[in-house]
N, C-alpha and C. Protein backbone atom coordinates (compact mmCIF):
# COMPACT_ATOMS: atom_id res chain seq x y z
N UNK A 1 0.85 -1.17 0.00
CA UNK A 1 0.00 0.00 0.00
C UNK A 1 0.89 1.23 0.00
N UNK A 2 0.34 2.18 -0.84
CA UNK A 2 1.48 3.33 -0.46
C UNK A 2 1.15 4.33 0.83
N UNK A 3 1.94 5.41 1.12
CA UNK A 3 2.02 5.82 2.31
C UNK A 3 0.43 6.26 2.96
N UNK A 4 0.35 6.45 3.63
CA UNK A 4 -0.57 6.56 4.90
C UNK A 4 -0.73 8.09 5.08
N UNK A 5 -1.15 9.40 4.73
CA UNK A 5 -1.37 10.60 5.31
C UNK A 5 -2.20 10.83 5.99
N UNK A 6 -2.94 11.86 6.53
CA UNK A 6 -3.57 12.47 7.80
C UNK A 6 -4.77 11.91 7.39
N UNK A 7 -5.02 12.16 8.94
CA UNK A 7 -6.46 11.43 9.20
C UNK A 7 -7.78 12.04 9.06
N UNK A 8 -8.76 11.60 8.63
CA UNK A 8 -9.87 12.17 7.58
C UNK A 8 -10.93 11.70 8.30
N UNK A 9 -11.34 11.12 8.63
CA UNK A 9 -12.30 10.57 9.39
C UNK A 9 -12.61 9.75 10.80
N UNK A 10 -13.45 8.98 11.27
CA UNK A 10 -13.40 7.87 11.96
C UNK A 10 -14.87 7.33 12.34
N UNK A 11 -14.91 5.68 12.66
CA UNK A 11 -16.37 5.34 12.57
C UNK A 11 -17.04 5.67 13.54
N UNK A 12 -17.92 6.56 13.81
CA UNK A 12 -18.85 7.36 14.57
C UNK A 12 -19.97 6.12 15.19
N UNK A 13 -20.22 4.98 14.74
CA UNK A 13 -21.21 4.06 15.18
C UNK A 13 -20.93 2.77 14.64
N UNK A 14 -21.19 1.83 15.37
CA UNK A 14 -20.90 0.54 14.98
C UNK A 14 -22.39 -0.47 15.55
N UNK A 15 -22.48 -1.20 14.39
CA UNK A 15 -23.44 -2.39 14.19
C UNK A 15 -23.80 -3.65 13.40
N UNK A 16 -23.57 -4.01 13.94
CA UNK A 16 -23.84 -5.54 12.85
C UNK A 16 -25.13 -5.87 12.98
N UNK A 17 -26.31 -5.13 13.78
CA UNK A 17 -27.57 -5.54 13.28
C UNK A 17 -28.36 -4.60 12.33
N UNK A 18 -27.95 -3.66 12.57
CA UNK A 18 -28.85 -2.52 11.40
C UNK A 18 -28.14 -1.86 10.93
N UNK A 19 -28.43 -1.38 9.76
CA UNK A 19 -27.93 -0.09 8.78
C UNK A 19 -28.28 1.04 9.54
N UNK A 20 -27.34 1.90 9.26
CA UNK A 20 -27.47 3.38 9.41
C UNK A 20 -26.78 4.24 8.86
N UNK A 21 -26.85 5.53 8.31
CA UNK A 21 -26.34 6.81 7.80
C UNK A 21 -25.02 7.17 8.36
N UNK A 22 -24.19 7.44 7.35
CA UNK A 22 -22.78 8.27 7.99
C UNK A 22 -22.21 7.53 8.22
N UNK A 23 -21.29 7.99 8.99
CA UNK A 23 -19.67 7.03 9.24
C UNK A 23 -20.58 5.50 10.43
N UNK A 24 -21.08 4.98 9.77
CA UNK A 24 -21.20 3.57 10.47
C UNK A 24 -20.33 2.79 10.07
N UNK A 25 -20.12 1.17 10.80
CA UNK A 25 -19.42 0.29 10.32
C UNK A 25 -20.10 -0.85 10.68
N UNK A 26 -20.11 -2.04 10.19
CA UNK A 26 -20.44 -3.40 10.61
C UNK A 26 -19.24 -4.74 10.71
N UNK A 27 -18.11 -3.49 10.01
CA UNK A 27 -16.90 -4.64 10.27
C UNK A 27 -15.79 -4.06 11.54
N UNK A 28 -16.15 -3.02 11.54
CA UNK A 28 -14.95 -2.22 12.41
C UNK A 28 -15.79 -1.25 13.58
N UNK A 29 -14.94 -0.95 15.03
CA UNK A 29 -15.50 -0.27 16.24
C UNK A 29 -15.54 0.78 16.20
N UNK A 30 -16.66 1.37 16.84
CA UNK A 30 -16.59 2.65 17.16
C UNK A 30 -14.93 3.45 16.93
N UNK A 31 -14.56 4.43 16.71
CA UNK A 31 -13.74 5.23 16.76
C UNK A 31 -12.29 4.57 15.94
N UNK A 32 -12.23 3.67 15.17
CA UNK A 32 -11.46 3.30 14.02
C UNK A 32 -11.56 4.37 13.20
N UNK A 33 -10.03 4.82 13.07
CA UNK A 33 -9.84 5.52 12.61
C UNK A 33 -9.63 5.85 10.64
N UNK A 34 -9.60 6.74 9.86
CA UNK A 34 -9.99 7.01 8.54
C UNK A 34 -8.68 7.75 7.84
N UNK A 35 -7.93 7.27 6.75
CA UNK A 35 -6.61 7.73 6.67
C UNK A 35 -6.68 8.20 4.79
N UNK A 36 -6.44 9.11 4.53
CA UNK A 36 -5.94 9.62 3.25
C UNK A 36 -4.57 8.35 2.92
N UNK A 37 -4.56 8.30 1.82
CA UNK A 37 -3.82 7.90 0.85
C UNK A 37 -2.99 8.30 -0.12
N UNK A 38 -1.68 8.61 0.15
CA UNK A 38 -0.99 9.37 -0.47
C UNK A 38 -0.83 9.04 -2.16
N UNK A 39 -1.32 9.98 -2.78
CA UNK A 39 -1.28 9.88 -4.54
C UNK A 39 -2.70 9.12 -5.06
N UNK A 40 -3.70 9.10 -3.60
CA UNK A 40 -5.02 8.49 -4.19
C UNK A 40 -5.97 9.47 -4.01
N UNK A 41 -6.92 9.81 -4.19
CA UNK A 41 -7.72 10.59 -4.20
C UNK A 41 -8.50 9.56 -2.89
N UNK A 42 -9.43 10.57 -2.33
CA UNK A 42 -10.25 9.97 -1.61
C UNK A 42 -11.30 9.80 -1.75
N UNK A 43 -11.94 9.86 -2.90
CA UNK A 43 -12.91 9.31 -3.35
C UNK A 43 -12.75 7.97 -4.04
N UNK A 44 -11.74 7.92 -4.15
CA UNK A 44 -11.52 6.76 -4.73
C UNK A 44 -11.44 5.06 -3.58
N UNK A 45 -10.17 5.83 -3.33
CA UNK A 45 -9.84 4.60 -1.84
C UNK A 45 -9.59 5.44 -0.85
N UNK A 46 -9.82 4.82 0.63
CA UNK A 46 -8.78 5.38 1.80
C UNK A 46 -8.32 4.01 2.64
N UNK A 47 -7.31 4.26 3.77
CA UNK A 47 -6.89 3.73 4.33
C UNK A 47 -7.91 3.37 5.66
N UNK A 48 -8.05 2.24 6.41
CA UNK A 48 -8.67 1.79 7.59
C UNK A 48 -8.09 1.54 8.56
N UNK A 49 -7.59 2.20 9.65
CA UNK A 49 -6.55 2.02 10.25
C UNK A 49 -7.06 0.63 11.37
N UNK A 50 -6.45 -0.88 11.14
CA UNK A 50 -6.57 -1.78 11.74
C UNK A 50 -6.08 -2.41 13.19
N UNK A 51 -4.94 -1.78 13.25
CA UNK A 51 -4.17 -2.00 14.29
C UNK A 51 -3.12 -1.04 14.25
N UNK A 52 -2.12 -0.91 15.87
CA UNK A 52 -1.44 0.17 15.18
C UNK A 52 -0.45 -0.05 14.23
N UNK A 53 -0.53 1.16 13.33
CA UNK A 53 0.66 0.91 12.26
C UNK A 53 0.38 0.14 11.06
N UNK A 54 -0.75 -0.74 11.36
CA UNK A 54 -1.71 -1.43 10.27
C UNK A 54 -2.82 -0.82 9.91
N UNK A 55 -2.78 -1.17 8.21
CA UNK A 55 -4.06 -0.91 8.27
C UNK A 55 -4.82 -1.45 6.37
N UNK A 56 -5.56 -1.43 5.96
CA UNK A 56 -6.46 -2.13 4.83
C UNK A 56 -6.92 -0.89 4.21
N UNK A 57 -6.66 -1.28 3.12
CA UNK A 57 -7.33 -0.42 1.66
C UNK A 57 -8.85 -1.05 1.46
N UNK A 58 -9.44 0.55 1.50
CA UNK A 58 -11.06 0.48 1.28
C UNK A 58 -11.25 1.32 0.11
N UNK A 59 -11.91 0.26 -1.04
CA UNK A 59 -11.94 0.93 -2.34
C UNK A 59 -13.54 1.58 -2.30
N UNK A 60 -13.44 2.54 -2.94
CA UNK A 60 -15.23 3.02 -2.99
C UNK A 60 -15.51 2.36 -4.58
N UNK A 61 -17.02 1.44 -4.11
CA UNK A 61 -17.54 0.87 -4.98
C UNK A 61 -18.53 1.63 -5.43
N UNK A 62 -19.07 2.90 -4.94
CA UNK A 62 -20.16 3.29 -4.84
C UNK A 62 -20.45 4.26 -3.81
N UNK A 63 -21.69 5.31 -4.12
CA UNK A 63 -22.48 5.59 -2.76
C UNK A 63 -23.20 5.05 -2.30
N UNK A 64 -23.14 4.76 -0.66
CA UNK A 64 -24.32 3.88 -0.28
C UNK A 64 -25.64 4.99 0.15
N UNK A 65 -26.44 4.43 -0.09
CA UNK A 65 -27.29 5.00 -0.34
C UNK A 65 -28.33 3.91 0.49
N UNK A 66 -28.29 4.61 2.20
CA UNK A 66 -28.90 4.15 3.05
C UNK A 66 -30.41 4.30 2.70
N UNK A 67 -31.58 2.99 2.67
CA UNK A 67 -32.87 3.36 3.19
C UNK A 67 -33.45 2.32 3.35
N UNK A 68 -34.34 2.26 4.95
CA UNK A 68 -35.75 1.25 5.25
C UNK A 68 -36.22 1.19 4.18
N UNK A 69 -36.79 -0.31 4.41
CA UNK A 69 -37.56 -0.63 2.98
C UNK A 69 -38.38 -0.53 4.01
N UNK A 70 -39.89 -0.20 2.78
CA UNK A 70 -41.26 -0.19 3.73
C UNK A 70 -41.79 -0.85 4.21
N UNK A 71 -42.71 -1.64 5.59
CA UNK A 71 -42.90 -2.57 5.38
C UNK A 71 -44.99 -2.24 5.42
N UNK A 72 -45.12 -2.82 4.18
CA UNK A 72 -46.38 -2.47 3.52
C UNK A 72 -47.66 -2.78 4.46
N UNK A 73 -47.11 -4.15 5.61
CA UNK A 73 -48.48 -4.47 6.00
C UNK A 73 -48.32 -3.64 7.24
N UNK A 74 -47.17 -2.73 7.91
CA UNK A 74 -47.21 -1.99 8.71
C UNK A 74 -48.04 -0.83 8.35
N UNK A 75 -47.95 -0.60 6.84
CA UNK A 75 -48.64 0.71 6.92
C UNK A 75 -50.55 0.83 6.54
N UNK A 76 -50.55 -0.93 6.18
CA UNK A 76 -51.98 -0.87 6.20
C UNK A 76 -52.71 -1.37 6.97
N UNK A 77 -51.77 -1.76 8.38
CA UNK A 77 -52.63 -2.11 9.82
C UNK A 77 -52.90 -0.42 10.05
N UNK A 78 -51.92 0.41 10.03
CA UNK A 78 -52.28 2.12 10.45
C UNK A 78 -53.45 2.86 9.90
N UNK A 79 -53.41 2.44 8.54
CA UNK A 79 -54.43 2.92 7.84
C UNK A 79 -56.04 2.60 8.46
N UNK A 80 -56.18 0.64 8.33
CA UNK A 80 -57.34 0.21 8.99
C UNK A 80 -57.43 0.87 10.37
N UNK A 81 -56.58 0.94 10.97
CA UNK A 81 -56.65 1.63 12.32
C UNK A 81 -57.11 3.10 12.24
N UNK A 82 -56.87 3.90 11.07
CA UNK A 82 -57.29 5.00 11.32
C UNK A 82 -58.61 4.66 10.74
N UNK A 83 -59.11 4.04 9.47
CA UNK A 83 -60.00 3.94 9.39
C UNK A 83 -61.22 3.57 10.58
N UNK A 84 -61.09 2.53 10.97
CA UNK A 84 -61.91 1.86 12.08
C UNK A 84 -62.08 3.28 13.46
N UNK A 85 -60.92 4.48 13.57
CA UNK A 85 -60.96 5.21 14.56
C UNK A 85 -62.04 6.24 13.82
N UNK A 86 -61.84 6.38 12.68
CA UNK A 86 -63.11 7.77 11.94
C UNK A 86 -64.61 6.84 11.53
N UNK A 87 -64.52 5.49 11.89
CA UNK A 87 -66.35 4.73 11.64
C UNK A 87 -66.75 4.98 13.23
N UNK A 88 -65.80 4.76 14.38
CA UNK A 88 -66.29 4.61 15.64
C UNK A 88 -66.76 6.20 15.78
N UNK A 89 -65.81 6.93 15.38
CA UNK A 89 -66.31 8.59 15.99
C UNK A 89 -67.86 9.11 14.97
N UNK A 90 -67.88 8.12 14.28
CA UNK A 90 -68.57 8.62 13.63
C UNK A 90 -70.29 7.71 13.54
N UNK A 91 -69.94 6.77 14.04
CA UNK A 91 -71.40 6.48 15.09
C UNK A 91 -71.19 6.84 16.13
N UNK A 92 -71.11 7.04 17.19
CA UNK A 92 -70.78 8.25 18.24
C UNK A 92 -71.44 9.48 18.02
N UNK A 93 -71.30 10.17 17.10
CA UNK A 93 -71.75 11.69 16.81
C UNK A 93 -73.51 11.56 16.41
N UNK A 94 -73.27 10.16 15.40
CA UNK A 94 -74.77 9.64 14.79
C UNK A 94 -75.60 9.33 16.78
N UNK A 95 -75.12 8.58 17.14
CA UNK A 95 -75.90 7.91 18.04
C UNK A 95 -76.19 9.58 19.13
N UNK A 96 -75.20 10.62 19.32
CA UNK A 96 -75.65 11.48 20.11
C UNK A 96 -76.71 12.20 19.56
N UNK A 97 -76.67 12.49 18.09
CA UNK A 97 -77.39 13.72 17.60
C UNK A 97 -78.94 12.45 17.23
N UNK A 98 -78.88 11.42 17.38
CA UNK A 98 -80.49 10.60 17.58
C UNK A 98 -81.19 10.49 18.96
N UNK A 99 -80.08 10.46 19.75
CA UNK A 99 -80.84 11.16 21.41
C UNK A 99 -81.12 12.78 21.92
N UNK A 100 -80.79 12.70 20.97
CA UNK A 100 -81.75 14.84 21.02
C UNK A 100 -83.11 14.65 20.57
């Protein structure tokens, strides 16, 4: 690998059960540190600092492009739920304004 320059980043959150935004990781801890690459651009690759004095080339394949997928029958238990909450209020209002 070629040389190692200043440090650019570090992983802000760590998880191996969920995705999340920003400097997360699922292979590496909290506060692993983020290293420029001398004569590489950093968009390209950077350095992962592994141990001290070690460390692994991380090529960018891509932007990740974090997002929940929906989950569809969550949003149509909410719906029936709101539905079923505007039929109840609404015999309620029927049943008061027939006892006048």
């Amino acid at each position: 690998m070629h040389a190692v320059e200043n440090e650019i980043g570090k992983v802000t959150k760590y998880s191996d059960m969920e995705q999340h935004g920003g400097n997360f990781s699922n292979a590496y801890p909290k506060g692993t540190k983020y290293f420029a690459i001398k004569g590489t651009d950093t968009k390209v690759a950077i350095a992962v600092q592994v141990d001290k004095g070690a460390y692994l080339k991380a090529v960018n394949d891509g932007e990740y492009t974090y997002q929940r997928k929906a989950n569809i029958a969550l949003y149509l238990y909410k719906a029936l739920g709101i539905l079923a909450l505007f039929i109840v209020i609404y015999l309620l209002f029927t049943s008061l304004r027939k006892k006048r």
